[in-house]
N, C-alpha and C. Protein backbone atom coordinates (compact mmCIF):
# COMPACT_ATOMS: atom_id res chain seq x y z
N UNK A 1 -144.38 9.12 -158.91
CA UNK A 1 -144.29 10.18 -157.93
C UNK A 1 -143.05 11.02 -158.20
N UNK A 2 -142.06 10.42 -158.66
CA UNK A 2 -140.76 11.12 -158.83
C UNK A 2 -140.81 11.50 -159.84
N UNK A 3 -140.92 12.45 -160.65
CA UNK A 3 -140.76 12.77 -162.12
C UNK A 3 -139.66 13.75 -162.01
N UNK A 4 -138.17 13.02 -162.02
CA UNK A 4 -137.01 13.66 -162.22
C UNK A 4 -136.75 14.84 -163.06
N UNK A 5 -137.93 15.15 -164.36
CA UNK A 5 -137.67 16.07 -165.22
C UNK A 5 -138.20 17.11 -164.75
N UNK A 6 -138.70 16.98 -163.48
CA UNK A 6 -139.97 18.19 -163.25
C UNK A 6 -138.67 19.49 -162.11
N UNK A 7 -138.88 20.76 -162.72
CA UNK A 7 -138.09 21.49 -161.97
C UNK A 7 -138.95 22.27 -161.32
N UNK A 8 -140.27 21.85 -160.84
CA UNK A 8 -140.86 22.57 -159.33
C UNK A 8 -139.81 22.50 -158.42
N UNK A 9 -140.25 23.43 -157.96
CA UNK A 9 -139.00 23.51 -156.06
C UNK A 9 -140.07 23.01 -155.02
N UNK A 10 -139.76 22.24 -154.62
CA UNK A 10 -140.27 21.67 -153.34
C UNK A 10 -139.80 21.60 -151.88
N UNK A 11 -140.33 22.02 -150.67
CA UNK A 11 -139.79 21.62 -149.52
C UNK A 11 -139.64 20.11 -149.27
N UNK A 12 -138.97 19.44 -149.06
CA UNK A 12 -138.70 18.26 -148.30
C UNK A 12 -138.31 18.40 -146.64
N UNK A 13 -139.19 17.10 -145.70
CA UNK A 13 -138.93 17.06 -144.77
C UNK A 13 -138.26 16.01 -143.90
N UNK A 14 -137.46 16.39 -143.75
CA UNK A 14 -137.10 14.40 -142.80
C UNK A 14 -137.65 14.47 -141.05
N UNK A 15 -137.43 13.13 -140.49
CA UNK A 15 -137.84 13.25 -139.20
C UNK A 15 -137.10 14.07 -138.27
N UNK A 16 -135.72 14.40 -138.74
CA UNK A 16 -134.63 14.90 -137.84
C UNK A 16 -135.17 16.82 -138.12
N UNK A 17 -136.37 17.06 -138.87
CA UNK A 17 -136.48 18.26 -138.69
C UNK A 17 -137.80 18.71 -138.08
N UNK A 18 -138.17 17.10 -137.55
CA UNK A 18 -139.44 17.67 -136.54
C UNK A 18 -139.25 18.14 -135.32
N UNK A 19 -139.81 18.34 -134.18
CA UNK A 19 -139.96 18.50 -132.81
C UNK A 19 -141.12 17.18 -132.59
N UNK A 20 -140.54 16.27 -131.41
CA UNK A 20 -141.51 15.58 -130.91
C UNK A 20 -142.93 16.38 -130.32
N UNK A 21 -143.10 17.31 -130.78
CA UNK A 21 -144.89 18.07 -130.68
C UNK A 21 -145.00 18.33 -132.52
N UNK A 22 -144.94 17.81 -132.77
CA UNK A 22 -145.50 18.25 -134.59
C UNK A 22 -144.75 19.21 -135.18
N UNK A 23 -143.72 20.23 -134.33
CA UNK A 23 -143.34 21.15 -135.03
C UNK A 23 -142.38 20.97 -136.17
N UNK A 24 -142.82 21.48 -137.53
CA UNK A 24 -141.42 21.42 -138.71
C UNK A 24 -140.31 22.82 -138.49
N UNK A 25 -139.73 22.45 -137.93
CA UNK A 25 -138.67 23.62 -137.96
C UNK A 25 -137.64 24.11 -138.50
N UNK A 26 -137.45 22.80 -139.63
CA UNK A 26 -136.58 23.11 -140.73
C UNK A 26 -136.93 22.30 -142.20
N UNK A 27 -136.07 22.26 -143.00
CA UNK A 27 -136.44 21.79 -143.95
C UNK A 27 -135.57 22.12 -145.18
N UNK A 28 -135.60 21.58 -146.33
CA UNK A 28 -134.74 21.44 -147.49
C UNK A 28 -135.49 22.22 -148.52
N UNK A 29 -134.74 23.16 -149.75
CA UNK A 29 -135.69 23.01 -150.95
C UNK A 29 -135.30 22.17 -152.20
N UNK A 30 -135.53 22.14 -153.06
CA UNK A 30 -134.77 21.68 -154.40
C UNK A 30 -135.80 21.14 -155.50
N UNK A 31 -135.60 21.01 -156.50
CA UNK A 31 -136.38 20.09 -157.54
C UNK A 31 -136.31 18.61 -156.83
N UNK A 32 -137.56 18.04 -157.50
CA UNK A 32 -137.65 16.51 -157.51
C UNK A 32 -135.98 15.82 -157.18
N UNK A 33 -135.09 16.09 -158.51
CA UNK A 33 -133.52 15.22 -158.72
C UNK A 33 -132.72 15.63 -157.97
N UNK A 34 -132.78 16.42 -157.00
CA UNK A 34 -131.88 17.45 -156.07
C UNK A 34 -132.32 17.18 -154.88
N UNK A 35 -133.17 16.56 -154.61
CA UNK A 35 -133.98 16.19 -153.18
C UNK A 35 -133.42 14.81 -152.68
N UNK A 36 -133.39 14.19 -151.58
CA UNK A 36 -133.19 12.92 -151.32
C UNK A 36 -134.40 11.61 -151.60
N UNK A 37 -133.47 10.75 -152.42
CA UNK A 37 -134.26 9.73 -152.96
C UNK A 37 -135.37 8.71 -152.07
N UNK A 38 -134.96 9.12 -150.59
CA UNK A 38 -136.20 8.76 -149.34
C UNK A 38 -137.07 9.14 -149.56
N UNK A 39 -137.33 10.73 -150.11
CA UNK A 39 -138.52 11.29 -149.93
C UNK A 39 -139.77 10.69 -151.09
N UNK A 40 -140.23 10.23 -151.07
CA UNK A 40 -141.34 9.16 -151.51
C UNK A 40 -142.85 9.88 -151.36
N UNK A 41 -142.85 10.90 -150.48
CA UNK A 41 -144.37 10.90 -150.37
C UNK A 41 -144.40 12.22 -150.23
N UNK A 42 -145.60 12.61 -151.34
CA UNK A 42 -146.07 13.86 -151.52
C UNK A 42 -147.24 14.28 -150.63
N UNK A 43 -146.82 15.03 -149.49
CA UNK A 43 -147.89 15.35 -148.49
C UNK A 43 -149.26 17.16 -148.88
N UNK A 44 -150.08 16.63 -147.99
CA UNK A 44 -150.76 18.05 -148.23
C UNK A 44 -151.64 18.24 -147.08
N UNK A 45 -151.91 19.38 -146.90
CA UNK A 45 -152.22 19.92 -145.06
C UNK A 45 -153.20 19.18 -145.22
N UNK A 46 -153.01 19.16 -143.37
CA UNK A 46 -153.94 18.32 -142.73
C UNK A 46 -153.45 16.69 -142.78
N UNK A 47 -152.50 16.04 -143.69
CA UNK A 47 -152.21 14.97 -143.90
C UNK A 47 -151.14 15.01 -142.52
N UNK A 48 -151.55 13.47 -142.19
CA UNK A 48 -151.43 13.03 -140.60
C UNK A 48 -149.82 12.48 -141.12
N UNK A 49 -148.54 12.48 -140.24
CA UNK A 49 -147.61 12.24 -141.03
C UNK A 49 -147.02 11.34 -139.11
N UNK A 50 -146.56 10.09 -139.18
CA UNK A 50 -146.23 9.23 -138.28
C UNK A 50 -144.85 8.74 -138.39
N UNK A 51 -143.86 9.00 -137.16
CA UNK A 51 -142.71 8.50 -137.80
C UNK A 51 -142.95 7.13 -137.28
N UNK A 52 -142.27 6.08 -137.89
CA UNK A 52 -142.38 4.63 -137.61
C UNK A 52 -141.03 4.29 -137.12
N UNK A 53 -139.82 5.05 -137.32
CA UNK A 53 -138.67 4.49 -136.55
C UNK A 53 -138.96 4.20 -134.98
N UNK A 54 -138.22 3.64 -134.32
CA UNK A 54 -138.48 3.37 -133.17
C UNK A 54 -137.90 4.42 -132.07
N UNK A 55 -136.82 4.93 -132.55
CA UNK A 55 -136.38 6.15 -131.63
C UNK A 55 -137.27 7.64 -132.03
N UNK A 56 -137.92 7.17 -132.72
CA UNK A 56 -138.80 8.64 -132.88
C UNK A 56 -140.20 8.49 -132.82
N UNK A 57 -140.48 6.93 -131.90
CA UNK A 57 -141.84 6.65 -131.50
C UNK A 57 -142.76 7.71 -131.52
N UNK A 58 -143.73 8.57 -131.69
CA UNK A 58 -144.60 9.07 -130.99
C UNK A 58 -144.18 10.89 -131.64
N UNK A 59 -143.51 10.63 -132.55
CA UNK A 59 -143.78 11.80 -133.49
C UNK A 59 -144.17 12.03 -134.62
N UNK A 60 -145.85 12.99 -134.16
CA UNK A 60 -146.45 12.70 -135.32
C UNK A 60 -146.76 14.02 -135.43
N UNK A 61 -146.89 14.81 -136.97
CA UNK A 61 -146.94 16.21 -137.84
C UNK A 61 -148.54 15.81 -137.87
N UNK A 62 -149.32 17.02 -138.01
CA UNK A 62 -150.63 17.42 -138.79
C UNK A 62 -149.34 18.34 -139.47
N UNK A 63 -149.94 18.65 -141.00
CA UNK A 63 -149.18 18.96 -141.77
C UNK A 63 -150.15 20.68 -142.37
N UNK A 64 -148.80 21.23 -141.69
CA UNK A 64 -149.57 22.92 -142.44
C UNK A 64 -149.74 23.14 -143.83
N UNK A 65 -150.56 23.89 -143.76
CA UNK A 65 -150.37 25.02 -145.28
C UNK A 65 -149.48 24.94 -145.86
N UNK A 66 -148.35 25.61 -145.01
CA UNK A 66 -147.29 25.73 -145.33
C UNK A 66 -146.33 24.82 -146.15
N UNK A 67 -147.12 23.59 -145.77
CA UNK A 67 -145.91 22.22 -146.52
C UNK A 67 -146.97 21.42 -147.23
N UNK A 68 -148.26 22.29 -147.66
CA UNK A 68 -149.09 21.53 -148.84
C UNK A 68 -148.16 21.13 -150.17
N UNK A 69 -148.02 19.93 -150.44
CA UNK A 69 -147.43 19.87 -151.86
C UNK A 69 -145.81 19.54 -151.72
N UNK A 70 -145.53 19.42 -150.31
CA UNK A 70 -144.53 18.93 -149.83
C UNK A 70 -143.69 17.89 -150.14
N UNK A 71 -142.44 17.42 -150.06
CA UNK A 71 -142.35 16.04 -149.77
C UNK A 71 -141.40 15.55 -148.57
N UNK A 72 -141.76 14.22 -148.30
CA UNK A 72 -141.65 13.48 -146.68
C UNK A 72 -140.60 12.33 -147.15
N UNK A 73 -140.15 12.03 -146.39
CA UNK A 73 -138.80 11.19 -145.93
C UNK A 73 -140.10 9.72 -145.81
N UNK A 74 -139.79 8.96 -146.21
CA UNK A 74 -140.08 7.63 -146.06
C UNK A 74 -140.32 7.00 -144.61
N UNK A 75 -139.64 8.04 -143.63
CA UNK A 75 -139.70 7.32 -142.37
C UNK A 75 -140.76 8.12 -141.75
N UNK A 76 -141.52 8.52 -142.31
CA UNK A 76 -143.13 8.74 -141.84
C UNK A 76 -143.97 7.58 -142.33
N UNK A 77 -144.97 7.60 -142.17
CA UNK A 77 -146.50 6.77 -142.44
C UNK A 77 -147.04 8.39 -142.78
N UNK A 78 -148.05 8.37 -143.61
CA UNK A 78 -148.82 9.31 -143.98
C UNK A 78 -150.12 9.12 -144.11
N UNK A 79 -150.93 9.75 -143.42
CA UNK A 79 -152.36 9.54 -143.44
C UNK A 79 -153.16 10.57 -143.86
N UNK A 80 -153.66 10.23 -144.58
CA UNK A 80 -155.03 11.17 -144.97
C UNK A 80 -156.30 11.48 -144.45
N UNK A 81 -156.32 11.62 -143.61
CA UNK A 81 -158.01 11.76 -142.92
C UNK A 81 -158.71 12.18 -143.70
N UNK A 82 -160.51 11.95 -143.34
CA UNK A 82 -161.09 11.85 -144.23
C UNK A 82 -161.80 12.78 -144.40
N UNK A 83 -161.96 13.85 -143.23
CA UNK A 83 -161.76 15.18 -142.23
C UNK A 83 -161.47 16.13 -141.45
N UNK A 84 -161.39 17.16 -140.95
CA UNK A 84 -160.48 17.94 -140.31
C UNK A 84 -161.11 17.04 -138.78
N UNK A 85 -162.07 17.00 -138.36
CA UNK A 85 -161.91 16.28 -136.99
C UNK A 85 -161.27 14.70 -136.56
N UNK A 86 -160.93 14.16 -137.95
CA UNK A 86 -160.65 12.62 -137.98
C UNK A 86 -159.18 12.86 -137.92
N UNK A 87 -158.45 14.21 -138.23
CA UNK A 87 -157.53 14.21 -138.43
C UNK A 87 -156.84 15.10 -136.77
N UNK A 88 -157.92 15.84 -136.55
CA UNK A 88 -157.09 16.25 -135.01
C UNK A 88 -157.41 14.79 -134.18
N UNK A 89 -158.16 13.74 -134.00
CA UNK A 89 -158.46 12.59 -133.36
C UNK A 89 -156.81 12.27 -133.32
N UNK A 90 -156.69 11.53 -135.29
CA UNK A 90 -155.35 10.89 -135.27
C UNK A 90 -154.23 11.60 -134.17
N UNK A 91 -153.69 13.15 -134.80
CA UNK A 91 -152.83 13.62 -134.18
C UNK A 91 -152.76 13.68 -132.83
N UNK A 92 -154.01 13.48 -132.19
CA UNK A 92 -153.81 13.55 -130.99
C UNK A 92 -153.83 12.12 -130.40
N UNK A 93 -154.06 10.85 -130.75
CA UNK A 93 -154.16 9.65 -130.36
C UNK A 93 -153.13 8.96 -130.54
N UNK A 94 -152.33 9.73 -131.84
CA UNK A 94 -151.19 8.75 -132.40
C UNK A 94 -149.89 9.27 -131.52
N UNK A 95 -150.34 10.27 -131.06
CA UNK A 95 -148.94 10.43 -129.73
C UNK A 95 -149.02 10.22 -128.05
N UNK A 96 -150.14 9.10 -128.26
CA UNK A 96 -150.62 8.66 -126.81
C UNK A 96 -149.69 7.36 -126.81
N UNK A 97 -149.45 7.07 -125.51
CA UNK A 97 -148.56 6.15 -124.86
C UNK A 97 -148.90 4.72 -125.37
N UNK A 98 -150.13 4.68 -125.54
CA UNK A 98 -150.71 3.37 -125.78
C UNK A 98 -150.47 3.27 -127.75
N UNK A 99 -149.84 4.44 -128.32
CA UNK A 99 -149.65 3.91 -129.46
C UNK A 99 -147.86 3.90 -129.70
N UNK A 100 -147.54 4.42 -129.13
CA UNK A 100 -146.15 4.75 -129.05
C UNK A 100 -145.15 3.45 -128.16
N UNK A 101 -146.29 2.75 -127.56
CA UNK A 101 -145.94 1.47 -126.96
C UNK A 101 -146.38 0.05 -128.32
N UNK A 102 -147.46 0.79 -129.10
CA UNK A 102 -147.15 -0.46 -130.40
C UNK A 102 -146.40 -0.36 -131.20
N UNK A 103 -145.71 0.82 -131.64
CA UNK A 103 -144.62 1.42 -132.24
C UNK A 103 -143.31 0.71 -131.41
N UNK A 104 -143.20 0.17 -130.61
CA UNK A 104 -141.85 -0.10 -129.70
C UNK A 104 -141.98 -1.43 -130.26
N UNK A 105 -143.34 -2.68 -129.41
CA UNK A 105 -143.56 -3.30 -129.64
C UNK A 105 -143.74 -4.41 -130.95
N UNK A 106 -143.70 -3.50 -131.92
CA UNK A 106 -144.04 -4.22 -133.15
C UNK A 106 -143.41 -3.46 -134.03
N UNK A 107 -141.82 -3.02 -133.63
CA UNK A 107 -141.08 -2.67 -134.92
C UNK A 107 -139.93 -3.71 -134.97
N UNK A 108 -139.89 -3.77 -136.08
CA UNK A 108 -138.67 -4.95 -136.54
C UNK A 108 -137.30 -4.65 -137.62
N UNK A 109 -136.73 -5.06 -137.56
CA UNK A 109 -135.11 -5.05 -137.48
C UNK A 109 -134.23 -4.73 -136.79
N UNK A 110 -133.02 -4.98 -136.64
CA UNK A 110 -131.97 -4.65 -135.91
C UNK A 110 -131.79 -3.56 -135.84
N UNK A 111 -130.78 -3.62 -136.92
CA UNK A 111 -130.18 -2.01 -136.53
C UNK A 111 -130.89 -0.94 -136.70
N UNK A 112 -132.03 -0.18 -136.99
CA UNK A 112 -132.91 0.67 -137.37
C UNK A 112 -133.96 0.06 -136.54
N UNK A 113 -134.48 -0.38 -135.90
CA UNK A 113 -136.38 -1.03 -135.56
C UNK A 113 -137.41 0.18 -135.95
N UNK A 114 -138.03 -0.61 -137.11
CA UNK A 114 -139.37 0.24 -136.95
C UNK A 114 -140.42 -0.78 -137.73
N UNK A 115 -141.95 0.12 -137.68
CA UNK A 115 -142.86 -0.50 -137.73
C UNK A 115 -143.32 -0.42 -139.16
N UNK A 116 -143.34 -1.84 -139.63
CA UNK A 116 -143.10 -2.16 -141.04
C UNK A 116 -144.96 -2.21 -141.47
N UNK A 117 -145.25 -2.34 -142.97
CA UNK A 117 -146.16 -1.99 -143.40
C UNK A 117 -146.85 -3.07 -142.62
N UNK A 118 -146.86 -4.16 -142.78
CA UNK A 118 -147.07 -5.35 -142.56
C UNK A 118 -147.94 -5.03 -141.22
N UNK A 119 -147.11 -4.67 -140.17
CA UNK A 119 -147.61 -4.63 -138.41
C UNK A 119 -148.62 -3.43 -138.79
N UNK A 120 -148.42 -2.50 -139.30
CA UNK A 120 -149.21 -1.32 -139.41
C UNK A 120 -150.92 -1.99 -139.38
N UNK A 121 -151.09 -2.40 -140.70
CA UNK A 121 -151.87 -2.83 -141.22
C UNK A 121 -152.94 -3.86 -140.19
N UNK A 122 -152.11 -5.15 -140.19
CA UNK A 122 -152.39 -6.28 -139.27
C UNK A 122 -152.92 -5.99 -137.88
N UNK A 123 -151.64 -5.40 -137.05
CA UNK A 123 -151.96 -4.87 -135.83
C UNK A 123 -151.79 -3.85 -135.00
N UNK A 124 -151.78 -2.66 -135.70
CA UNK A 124 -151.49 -1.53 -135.02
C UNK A 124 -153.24 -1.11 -134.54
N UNK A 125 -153.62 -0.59 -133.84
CA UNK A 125 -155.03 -0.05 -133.18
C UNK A 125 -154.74 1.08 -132.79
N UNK A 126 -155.68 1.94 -133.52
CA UNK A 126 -155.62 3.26 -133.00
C UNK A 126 -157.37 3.49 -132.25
N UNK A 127 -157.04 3.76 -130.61
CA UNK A 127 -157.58 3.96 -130.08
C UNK A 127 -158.66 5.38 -129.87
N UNK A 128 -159.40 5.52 -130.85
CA UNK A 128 -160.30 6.82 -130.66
C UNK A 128 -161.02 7.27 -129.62
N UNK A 129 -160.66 8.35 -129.07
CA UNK A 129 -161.81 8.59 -127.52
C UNK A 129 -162.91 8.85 -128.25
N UNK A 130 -164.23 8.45 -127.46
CA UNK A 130 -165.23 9.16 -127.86
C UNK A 130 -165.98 9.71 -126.37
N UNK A 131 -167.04 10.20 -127.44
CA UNK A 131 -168.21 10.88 -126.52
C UNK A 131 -167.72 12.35 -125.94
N UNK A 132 -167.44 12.69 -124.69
CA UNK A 132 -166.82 14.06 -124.09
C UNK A 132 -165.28 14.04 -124.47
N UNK A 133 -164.84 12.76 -124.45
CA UNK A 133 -163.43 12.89 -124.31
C UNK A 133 -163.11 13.23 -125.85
N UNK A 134 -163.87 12.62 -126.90
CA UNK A 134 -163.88 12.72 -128.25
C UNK A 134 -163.82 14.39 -128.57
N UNK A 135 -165.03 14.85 -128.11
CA UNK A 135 -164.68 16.38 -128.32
C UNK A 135 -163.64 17.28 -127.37
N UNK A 136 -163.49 16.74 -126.27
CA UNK A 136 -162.38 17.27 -125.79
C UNK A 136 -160.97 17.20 -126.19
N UNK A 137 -160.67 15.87 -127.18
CA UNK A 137 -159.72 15.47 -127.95
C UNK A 137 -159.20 16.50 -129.50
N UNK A 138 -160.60 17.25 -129.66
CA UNK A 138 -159.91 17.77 -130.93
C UNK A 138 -160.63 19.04 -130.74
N UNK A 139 -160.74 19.70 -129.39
CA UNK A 139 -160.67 20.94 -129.07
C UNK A 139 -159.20 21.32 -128.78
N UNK A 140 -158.87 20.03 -127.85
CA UNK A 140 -156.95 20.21 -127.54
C UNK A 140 -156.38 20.13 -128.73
N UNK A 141 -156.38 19.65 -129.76
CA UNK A 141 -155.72 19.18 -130.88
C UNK A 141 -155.59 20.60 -131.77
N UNK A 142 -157.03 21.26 -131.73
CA UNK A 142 -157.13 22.24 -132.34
C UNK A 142 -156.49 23.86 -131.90
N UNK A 143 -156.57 23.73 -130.25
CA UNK A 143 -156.09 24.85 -130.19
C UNK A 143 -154.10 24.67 -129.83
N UNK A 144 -153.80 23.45 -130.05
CA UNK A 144 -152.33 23.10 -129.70
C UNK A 144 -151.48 23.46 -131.37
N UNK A 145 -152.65 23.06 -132.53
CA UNK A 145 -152.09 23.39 -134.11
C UNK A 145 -152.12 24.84 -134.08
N UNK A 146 -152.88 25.48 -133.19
CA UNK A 146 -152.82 27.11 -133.95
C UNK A 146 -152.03 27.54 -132.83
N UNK A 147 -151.58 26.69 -131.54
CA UNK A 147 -149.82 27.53 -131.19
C UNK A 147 -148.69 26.91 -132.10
N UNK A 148 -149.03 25.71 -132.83
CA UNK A 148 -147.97 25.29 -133.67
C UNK A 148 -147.45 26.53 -135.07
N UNK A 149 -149.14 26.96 -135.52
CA UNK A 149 -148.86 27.89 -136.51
C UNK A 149 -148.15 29.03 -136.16
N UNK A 150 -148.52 29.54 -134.60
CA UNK A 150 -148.20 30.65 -134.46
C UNK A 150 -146.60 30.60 -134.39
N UNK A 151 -145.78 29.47 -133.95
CA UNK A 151 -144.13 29.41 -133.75
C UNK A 151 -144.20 29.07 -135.50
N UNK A 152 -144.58 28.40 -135.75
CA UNK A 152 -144.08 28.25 -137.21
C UNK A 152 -144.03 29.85 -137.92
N UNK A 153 -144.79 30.70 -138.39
CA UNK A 153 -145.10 32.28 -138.51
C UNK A 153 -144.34 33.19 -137.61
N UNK A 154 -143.68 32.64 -136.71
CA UNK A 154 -143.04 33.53 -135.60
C UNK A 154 -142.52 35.30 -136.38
N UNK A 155 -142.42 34.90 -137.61
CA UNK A 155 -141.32 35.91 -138.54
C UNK A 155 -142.15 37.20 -138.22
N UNK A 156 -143.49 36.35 -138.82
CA UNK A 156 -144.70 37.38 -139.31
C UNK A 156 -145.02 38.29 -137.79
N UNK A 157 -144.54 37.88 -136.74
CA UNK A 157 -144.67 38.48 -135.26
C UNK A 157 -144.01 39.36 -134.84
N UNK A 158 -143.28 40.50 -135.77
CA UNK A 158 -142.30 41.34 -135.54
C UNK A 158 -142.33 42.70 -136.52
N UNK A 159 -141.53 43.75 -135.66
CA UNK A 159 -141.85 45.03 -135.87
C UNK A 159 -140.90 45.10 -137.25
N UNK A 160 -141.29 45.89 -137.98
CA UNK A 160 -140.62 45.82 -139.42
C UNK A 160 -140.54 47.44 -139.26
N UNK A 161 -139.47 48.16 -140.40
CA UNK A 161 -139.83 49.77 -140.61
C UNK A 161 -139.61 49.53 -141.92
């Protein structure tokens, strides 16, 4: 994943540049060797991005356009859905109380607690609504990403001469 020789410029993101609602509001550029050695994972829109620390329970990115080809700080989980509706489900389930309480529950270590591959895997449950609530789940999901785009683009919202 790291190919130190490679001088693409890439955005990198850490958790300290989200908003607990998905928003990326900042961010780094640099080559691969100029980037921080956390960043481990090459994201691309739509990829579901989870922080697992424990003080940042319940912040989770759908990942724009904008940061296709990206790379992420280690202290996400990254998911790939397998579709655009599997993926507004996640985003919108993975910041429900009932997952943000297994995130508390089942992160481990001291000084840092978070939720290690191990618990992920084993026992984390992600609770999918279905039926009305299912489509009501990624109607909200959907029209909450395109006020996300619109603050993200904010630039593009202004009078130029």
């Amino acid at each position: 994943m790291r190919d130190s020789d490679s001088k693409e410029i890439l955005k990198y993101v850490e958790i300290g540049d989200v908003t607990r609602y998905g928003l990326i509001t900042k961010f780094i550029t640099g080559t691969i060797d100029e980037l921080p050695t956390r960043g481990e994972y090459r994201i691309a829109e739509g990829d579901i991005l989870m922080a697992i620390n424990n003080s940042s329970r319940g912040t989770v990115v759908m990942t724009p356009k904008e940061f296709d080809g990206a790379i992420c700080t280690s202290g996400f989980y990254v998911i790939r859905p397998k579709n655009a509706d599997e993926g507004h489900l996640l985003w919108y389930t993975l910041r429900s109380e009932v997952c943000r309480k297994q995130i508390y529950y089942l992160a481990q270590t001291a000084s840092q607690p978070e939720l290690k591959k191990d618990g992920w895997e084993t026992y984390f449950k992600i609770p999918f609504p279905v039926g009305k609530n299912r489509s009501q789940a990624i109607k909200e999901s959907i029209a909450f990403q395109a006020h996300l785009s619109a603050l993200l683009n904010a630039d593009n919202y202004r009078w130029s001469l």
